[in-house]
C-alpha atoms as a PDB file:
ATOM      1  CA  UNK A   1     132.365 210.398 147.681  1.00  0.00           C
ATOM      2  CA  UNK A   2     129.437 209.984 149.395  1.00  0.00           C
ATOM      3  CA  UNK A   3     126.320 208.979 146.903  1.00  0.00           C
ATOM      4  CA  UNK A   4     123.440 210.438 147.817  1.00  0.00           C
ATOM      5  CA  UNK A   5     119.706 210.085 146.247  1.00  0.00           C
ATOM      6  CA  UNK A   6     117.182 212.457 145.820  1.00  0.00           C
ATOM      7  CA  UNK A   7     114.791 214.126 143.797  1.00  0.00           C
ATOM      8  CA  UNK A   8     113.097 217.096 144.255  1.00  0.00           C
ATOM      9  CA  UNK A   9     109.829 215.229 143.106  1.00  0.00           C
ATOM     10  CA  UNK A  10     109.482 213.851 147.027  1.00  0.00           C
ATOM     11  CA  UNK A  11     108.593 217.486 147.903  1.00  0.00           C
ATOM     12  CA  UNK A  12     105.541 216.638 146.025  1.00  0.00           C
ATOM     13  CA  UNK A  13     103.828 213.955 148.173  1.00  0.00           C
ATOM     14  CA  UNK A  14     101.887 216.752 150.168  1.00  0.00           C
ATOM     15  CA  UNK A  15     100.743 215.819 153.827  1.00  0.00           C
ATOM     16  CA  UNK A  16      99.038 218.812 154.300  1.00  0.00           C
ATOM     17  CA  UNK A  17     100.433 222.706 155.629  1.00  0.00           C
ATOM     18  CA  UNK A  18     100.529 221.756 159.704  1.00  0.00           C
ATOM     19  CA  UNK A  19     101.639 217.873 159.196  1.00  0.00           C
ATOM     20  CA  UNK A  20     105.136 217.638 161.107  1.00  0.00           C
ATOM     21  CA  UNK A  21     106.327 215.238 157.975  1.00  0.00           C
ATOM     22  CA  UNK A  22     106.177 217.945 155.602  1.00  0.00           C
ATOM     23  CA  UNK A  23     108.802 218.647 152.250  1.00  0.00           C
ATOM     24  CA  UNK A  24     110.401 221.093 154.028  1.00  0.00           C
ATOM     25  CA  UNK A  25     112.358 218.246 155.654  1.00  0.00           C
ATOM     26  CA  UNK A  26     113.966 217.358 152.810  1.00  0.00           C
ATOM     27  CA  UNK A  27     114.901 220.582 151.808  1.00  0.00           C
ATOM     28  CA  UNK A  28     116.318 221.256 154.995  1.00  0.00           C
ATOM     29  CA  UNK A  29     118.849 218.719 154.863  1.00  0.00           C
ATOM     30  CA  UNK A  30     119.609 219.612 151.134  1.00  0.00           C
ATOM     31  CA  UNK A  31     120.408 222.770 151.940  1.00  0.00           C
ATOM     32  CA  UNK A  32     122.464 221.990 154.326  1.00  0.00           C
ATOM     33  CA  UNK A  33     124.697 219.357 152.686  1.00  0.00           C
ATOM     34  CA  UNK A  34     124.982 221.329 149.944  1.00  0.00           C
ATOM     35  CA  UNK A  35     126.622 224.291 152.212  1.00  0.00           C
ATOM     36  CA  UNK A  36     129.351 222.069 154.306  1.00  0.00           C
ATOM     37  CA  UNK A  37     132.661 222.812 153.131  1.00  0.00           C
ATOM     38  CA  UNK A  38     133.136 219.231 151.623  1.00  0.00           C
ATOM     39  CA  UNK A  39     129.752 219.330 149.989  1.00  0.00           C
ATOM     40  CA  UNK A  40     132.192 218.399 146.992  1.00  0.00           C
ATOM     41  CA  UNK A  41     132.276 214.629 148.004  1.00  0.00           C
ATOM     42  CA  UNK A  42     128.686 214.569 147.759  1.00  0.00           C
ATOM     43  CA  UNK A  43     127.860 212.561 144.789  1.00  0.00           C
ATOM     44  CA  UNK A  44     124.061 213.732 143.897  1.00  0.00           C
ATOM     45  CA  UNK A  45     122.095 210.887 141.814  1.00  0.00           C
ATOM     46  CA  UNK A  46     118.430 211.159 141.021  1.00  0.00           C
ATOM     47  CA  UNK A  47     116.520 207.583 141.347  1.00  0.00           C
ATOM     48  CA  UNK A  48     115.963 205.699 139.074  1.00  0.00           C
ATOM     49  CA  UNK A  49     111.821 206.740 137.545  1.00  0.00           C
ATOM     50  CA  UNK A  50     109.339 204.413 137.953  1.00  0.00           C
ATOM     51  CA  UNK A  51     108.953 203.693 134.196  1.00  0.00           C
ATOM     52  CA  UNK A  52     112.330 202.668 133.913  1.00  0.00           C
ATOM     53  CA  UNK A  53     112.154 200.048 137.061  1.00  0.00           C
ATOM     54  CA  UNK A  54     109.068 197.933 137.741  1.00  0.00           C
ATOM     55  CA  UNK A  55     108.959 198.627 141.485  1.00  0.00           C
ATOM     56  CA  UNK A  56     105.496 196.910 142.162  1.00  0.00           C
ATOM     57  CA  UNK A  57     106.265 193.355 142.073  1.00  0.00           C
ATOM     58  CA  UNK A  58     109.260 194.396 144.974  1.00  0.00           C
ATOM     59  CA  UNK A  59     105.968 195.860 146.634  1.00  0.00           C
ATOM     60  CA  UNK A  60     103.690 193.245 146.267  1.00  0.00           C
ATOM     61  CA  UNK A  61     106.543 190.627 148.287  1.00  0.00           C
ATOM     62  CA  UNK A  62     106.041 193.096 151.170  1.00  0.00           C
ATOM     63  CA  UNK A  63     102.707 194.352 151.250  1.00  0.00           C
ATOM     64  CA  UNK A  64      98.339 193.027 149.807  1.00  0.00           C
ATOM     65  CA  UNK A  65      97.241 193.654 146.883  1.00  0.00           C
ATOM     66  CA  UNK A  66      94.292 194.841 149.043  1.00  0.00           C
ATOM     67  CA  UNK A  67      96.320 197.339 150.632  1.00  0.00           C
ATOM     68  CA  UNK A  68      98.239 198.495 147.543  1.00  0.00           C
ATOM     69  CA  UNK A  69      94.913 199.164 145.576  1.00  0.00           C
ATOM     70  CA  UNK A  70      93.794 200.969 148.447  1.00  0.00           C
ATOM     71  CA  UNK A  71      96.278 203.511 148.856  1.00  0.00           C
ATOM     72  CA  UNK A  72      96.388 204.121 144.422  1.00  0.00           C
ATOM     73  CA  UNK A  73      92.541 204.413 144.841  1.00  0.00           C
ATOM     74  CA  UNK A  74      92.557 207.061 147.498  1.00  0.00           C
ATOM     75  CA  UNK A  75      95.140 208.828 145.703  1.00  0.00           C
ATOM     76  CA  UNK A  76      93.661 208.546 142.160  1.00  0.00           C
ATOM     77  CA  UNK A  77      90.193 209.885 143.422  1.00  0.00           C
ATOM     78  CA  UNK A  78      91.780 213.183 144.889  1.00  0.00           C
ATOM     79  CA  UNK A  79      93.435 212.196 148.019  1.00  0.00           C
ATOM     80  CA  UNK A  80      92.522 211.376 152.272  1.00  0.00           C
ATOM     81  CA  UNK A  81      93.503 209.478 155.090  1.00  0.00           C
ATOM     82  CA  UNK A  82      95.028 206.186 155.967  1.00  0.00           C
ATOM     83  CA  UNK A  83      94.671 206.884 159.050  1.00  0.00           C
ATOM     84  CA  UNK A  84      94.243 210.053 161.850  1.00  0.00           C
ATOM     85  CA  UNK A  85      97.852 210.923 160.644  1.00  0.00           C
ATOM     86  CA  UNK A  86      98.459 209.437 157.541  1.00  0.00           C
ATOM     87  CA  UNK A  87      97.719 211.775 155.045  1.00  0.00           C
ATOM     88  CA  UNK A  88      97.356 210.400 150.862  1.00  0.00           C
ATOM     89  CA  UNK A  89      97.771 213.260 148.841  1.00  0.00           C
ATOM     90  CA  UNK A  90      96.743 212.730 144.589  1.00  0.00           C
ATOM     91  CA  UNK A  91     100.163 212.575 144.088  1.00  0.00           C
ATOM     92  CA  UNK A  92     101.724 210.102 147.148  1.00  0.00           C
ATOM     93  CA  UNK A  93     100.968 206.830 145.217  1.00  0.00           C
ATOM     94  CA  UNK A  94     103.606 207.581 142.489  1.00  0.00           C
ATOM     95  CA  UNK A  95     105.556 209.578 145.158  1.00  0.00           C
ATOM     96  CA  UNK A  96     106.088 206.654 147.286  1.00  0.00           C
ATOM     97  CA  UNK A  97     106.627 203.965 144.498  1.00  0.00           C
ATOM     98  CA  UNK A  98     109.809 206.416 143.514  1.00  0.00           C
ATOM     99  CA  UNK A  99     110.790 206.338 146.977  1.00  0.00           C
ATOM    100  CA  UNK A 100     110.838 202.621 147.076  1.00  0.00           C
ATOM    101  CA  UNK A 101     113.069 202.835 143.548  1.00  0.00           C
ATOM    102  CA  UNK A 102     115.301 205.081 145.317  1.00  0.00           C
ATOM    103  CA  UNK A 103     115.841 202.758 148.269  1.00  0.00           C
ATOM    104  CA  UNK A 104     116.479 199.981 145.711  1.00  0.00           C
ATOM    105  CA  UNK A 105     119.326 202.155 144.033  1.00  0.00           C
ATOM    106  CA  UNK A 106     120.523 202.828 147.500  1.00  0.00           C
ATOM    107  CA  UNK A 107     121.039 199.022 147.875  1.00  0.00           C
ATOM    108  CA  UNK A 108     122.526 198.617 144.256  1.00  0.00           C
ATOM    109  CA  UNK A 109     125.172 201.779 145.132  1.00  0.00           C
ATOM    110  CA  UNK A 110     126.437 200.105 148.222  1.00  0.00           C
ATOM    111  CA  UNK A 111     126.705 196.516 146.507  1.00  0.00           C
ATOM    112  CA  UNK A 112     128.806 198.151 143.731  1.00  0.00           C
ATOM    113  CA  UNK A 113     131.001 200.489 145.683  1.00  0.00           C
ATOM    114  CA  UNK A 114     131.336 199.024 148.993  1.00  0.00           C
ATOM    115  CA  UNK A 115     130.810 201.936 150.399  1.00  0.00           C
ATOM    116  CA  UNK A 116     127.610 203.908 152.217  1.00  0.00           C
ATOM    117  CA  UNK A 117     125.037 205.564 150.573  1.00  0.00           C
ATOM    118  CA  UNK A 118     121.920 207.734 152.200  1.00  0.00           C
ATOM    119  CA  UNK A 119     118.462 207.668 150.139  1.00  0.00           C
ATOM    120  CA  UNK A 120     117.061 211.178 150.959  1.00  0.00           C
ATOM    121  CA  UNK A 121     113.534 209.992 150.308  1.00  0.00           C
ATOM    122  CA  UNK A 122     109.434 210.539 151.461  1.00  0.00           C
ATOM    123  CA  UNK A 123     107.306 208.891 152.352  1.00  0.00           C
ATOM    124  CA  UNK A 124     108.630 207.239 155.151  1.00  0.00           C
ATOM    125  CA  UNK A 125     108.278 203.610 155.598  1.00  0.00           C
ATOM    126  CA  UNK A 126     108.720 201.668 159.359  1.00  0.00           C
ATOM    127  CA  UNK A 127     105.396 202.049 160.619  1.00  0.00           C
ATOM    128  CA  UNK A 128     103.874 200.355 157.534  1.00  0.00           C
ATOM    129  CA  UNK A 129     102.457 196.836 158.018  1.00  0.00           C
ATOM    130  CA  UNK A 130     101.742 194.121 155.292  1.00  0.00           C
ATOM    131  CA  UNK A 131      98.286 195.301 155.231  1.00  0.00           C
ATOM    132  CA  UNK A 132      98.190 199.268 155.568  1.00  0.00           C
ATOM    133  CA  UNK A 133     100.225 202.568 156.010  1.00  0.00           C
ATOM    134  CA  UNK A 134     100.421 204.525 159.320  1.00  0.00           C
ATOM    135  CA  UNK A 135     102.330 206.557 161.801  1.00  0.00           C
ATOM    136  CA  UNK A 136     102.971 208.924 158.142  1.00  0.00           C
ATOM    137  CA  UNK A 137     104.336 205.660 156.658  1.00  0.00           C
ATOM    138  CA  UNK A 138     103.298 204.588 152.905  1.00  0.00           C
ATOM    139  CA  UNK A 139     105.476 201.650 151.651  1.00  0.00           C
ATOM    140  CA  UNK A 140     107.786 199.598 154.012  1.00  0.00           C
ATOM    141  CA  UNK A 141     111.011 200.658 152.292  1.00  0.00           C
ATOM    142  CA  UNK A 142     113.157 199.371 154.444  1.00  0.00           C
ATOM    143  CA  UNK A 143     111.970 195.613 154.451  1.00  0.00           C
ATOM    144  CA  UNK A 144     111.274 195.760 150.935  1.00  0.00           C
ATOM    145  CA  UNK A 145     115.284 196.802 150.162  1.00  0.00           C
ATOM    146  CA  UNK A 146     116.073 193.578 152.664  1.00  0.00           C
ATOM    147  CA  UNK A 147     114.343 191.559 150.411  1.00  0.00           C
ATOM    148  CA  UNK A 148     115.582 193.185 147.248  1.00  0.00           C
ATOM    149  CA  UNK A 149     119.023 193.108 148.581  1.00  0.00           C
ATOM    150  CA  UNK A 150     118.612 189.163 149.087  1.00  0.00           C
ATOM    151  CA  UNK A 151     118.481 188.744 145.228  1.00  0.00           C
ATOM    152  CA  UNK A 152     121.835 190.051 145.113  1.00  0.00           C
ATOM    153  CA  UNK A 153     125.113 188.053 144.478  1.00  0.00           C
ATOM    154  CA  UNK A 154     127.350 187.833 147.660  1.00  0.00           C
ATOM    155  CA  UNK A 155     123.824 188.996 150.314  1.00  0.00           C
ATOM    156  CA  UNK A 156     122.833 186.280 152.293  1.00  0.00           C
ATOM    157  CA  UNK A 157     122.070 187.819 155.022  1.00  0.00           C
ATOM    158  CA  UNK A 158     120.678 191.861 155.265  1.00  0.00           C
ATOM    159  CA  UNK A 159     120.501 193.780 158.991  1.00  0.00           C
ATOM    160  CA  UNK A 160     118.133 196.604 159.423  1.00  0.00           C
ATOM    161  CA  UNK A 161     119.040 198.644 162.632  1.00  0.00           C
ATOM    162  CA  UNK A 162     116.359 201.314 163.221  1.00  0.00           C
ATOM    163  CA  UNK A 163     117.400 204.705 165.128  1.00  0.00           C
ATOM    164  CA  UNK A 164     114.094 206.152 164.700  1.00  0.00           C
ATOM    165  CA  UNK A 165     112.979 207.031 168.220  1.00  0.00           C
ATOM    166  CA  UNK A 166     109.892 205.435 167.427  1.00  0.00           C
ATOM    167  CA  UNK A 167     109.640 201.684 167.270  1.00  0.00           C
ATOM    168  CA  UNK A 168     109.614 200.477 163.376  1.00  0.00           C
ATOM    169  CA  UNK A 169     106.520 198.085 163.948  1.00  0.00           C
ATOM    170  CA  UNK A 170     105.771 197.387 160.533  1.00  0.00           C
ATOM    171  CA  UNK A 171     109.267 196.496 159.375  1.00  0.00           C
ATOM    172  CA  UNK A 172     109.750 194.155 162.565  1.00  0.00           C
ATOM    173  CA  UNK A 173     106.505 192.530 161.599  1.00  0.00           C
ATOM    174  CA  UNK A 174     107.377 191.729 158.613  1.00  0.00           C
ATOM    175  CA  UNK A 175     110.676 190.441 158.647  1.00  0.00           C
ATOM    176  CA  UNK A 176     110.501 188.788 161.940  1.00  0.00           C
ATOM    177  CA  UNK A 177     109.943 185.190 160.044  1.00  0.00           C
ATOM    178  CA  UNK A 178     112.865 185.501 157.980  1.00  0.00           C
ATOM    179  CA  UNK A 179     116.323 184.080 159.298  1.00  0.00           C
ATOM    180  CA  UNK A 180     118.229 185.953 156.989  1.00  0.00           C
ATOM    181  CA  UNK A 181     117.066 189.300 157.985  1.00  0.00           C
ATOM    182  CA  UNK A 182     118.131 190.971 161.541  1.00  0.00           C
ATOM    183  CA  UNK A 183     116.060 194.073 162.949  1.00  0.00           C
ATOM    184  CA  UNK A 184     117.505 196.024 165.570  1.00  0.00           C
ATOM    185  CA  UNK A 185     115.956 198.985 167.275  1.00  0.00           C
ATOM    186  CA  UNK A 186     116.256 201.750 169.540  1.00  0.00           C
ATOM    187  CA  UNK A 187     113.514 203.705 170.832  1.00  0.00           C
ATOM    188  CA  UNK A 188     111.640 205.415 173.305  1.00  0.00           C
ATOM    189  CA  UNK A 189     109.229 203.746 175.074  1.00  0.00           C
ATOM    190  CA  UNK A 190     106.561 204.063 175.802  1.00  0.00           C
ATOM    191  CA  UNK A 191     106.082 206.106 173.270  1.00  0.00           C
ATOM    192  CA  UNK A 192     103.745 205.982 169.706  1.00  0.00           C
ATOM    193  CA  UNK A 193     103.170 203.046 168.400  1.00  0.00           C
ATOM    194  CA  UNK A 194     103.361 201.286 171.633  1.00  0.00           C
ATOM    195  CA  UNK A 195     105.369 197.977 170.214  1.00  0.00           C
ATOM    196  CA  UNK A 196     109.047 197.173 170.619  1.00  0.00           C
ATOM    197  CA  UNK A 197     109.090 195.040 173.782  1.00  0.00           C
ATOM    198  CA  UNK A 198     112.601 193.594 174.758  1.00  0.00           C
ATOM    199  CA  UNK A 199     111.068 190.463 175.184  1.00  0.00           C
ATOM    200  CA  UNK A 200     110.435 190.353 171.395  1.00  0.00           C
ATOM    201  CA  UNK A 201     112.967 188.365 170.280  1.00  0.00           C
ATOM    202  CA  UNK A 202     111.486 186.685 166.915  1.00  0.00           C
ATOM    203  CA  UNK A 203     111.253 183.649 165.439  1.00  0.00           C
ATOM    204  CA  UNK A 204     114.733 183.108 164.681  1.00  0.00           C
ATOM    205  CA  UNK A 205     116.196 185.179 168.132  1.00  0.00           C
ATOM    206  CA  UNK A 206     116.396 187.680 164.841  1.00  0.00           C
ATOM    207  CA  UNK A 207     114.962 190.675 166.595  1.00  0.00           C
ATOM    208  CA  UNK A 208     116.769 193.104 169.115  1.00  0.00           C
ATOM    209  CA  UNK A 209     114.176 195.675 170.510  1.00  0.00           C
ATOM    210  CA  UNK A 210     116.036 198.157 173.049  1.00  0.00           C
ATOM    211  CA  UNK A 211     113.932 200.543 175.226  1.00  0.00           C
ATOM    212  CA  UNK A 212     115.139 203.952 175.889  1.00  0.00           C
ATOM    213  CA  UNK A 213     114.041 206.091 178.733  1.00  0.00           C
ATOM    214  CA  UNK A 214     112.633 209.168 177.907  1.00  0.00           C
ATOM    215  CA  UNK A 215     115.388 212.220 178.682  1.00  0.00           C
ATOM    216  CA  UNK A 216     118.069 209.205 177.610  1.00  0.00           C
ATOM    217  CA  UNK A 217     121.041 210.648 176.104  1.00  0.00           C
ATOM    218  CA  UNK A 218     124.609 209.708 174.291  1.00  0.00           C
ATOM    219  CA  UNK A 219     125.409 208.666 177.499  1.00  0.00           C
ATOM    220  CA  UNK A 220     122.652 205.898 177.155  1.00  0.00           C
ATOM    221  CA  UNK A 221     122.862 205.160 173.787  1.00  0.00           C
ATOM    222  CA  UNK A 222     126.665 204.131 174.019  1.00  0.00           C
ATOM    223  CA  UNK A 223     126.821 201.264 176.167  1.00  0.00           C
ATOM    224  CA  UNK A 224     123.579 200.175 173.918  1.00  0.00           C
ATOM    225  CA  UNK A 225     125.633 200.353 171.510  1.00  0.00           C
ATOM    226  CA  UNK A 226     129.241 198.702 172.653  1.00  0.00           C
ATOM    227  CA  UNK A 227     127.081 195.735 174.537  1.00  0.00           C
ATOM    228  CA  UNK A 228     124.045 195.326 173.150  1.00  0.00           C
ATOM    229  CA  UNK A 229     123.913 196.899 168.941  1.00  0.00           C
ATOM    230  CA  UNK A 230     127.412 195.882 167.944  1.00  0.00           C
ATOM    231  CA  UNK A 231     127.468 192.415 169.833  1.00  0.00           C
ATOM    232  CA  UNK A 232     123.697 191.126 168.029  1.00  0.00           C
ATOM    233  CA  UNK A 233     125.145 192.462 164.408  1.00  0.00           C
ATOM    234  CA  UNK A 234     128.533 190.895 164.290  1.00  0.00           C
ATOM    235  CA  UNK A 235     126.968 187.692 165.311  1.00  0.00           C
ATOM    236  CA  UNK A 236     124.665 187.754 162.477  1.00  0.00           C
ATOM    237  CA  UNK A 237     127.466 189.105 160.131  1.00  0.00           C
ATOM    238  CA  UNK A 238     125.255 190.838 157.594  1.00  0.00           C
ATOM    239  CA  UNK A 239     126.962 191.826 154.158  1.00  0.00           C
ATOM    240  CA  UNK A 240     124.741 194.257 154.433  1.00  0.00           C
ATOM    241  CA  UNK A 241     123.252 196.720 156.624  1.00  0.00           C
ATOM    242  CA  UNK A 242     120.134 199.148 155.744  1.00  0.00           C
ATOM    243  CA  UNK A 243     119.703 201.823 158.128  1.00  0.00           C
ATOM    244  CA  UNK A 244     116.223 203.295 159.059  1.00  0.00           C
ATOM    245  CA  UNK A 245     117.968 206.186 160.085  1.00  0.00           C
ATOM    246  CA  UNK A 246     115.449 208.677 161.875  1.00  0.00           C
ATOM    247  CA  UNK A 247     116.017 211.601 163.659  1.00  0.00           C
ATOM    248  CA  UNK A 248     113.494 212.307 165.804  1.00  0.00           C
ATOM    249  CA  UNK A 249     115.562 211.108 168.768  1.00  0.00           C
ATOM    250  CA  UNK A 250     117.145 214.894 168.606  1.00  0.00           C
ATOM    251  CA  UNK A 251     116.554 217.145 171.790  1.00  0.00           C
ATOM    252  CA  UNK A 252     114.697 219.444 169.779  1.00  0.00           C
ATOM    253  CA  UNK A 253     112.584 217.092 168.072  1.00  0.00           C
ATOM    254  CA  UNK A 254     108.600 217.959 169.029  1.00  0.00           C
ATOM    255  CA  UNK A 255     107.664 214.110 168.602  1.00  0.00           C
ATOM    256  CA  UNK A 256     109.126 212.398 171.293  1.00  0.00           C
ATOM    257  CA  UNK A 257     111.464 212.976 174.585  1.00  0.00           C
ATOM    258  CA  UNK A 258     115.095 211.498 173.811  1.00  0.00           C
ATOM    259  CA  UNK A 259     118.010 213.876 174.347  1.00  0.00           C
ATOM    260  CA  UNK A 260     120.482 212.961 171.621  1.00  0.00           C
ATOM    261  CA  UNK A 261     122.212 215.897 170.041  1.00  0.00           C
ATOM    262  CA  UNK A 262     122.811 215.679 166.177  1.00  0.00           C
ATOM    263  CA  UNK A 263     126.970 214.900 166.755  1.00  0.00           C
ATOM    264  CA  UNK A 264     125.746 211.449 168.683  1.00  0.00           C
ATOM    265  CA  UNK A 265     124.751 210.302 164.674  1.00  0.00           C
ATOM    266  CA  UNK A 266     128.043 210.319 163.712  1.00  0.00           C
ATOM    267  CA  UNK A 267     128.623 208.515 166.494  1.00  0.00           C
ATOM    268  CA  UNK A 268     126.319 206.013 165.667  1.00  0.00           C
ATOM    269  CA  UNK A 269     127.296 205.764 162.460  1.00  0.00           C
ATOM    270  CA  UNK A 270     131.080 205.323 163.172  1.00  0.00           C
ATOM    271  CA  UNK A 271     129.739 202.174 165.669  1.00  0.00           C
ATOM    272  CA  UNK A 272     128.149 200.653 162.765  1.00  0.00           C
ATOM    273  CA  UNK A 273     131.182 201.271 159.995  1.00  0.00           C
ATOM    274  CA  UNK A 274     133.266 198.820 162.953  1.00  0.00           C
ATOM    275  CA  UNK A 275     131.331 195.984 161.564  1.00  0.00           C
ATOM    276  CA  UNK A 276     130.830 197.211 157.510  1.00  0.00           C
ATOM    277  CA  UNK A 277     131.394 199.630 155.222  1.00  0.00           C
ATOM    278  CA  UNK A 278     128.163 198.250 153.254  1.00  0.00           C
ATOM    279  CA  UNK A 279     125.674 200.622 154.687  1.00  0.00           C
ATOM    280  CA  UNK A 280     122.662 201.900 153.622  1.00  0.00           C
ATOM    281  CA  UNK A 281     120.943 205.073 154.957  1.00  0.00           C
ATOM    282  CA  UNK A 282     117.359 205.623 154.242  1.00  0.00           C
ATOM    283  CA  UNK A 283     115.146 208.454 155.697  1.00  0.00           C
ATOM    284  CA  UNK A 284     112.547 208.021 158.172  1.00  0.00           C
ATOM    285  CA  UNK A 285     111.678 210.568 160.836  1.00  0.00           C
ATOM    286  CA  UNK A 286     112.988 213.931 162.635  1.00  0.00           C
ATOM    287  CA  UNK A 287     110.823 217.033 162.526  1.00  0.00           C
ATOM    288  CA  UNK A 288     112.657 220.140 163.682  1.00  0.00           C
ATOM    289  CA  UNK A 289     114.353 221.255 160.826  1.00  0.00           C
ATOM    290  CA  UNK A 290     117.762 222.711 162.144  1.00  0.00           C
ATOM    291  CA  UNK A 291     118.283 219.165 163.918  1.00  0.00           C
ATOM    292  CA  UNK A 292     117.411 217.165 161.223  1.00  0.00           C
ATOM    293  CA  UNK A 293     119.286 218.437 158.766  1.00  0.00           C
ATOM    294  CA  UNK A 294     122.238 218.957 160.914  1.00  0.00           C
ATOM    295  CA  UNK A 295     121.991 215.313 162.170  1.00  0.00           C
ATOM    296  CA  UNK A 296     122.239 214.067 158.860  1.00  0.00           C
ATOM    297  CA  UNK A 297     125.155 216.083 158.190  1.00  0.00           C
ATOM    298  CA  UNK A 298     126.940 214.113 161.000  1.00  0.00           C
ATOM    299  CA  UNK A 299     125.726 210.970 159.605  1.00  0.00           C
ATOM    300  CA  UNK A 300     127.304 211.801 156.526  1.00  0.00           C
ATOM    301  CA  UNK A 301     130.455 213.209 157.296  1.00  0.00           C
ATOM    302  CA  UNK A 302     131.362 209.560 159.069  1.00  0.00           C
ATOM    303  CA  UNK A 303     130.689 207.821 156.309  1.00  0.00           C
ATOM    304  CA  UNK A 304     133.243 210.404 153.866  1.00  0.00           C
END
């Protein structure tokens, strides 16, 4: 069984009718999951509510207090803009603090099982720095599970390998300083937000940034993965590994200019189950529907 969490209150965090991170994502891949022919060994578990889990002070490790009143204000008072793409909707502040719960249940699943789990969750989180929310990004949910997972008997050391064709800035940023957290990402560049140099190595030779042509394909991405990915994990032998797993890399995707085809993330998955079977799969881009969805089927159907 494959757990998988979700609620239907993510559609609610509302970017807006022509925003390419819209709820129709999400229901997209639901759909889809839940018409495979082994949509049986899908094990669907709603997050745990905010009420019930005091997600802030996980927050506040990651990201100001400046920042986090910010974003509640412009919610509270109606809604606006981060940023020129960052929508806040009334409802995105308690949207996004679920999705942060949900990643934190993702972590808890994998620690008890030993076994993968995907968080089907919005807002997104990589492009979010300490100090703000961009690039559609709220909360950094992927850095904040690292350090939630760090708590946790038997994790001394968390990996966070980002597939998202765009670089994950914010979560780089902030766990560059800490030697027991490895970031590793693909993506095109150039390409939005402009960071992700190979030369970034950080402060503990922690960080792996690899720079994909645009029109790269599976072809590409393979040897990345065999010399490059696989090598950098299994010499920091995480117990665990959180996956920013976006799929905006897709040929169809109208964000960016990689070639991938949604097969190559089971592919990529399979790489990564070489080294663990403690993975974590958290949401994070892909905007043509069909491809998304599709691509997370792959993802999943590795990890059965």
């Amino acid at each position: 069984m494959l757990p998988v969490i979700y609620s239907e209150e993510f559609l609610l965090h509302d970017t807006g009718r022509s925003h390419p991170e819209k709820p129709q994502r999400l229901q997209a891949i639901v759909e889809a999951l839940k018409k495979i022919s082994w949509s049986e060994q899908i094990d669907w578990q709603l997050p745990t509510p905010v009420p019930n889990r005091d997600v802030l002070p996980w927050i506040e490790q990651i990201h100001t207090q400046e920042y986090i009143n910010r974003l509640r204000h412009i919610a509270e008072t109606g809604g606006g803009m981060l940023d020129w793409d960052t929508p806040v909707s009334p409802r995105s502040y308690e949207i996004a603090l679920l999705a942060v719960s949900a990643w934190l249940d993702g972590v808890d699943k994998v620690m008890e099982t030993d076994n993968p789990a995907f968080v089907l969750a919005r807002p997104p989180g990589h492009h979010a720095t300490r100090d703000t929310g961009m690039g559609f990004c709220l909360f950094s949910n992927a850095a904040i599970a690292a350090h939630y997972a760090l708590t946790k008997p038997g994790i001394e050391r968390v990996a966070i390998l980002d597939w998202d064709v765009h670089h994950g800035n914010g979560t780089e940023a902030i766990v560059e300083d800490n030697p027991q957290i490895a970031y590793c990402s693909l993506h095109q560049f150039p390409c939005y937000p402009g960071t992700g140099k190979p030369s970034d190595r950080g402060k503990y030779n922690n960080v792996l940034n690899l720079a994909m042509s645009p029109g790269s394909t599976i072809a590409d991405y393979e040897p990345a993965f065999a010399k490059q990915v696989l090598p950098f994990l299994g010499h920091f032998q995480p117990n665990l590994i959180i996956v920013s797993a976006g799929y905006d890399a897709n040929y169809a995707d109208p964000l960016a200019e990689i070639a991938l085809q949604p097969q190559d993330y089971g592919t990529f998955a399979n790489y990564l189950l070489k080294i663990t079977r403690r993975l974590l799969f958290g949401l994070e881009g892909g905007y043509d529907l069909d491809a998304l969805a599709q691509s997370v089927v792959a993802t999943a159907a590795s990890c059965l």
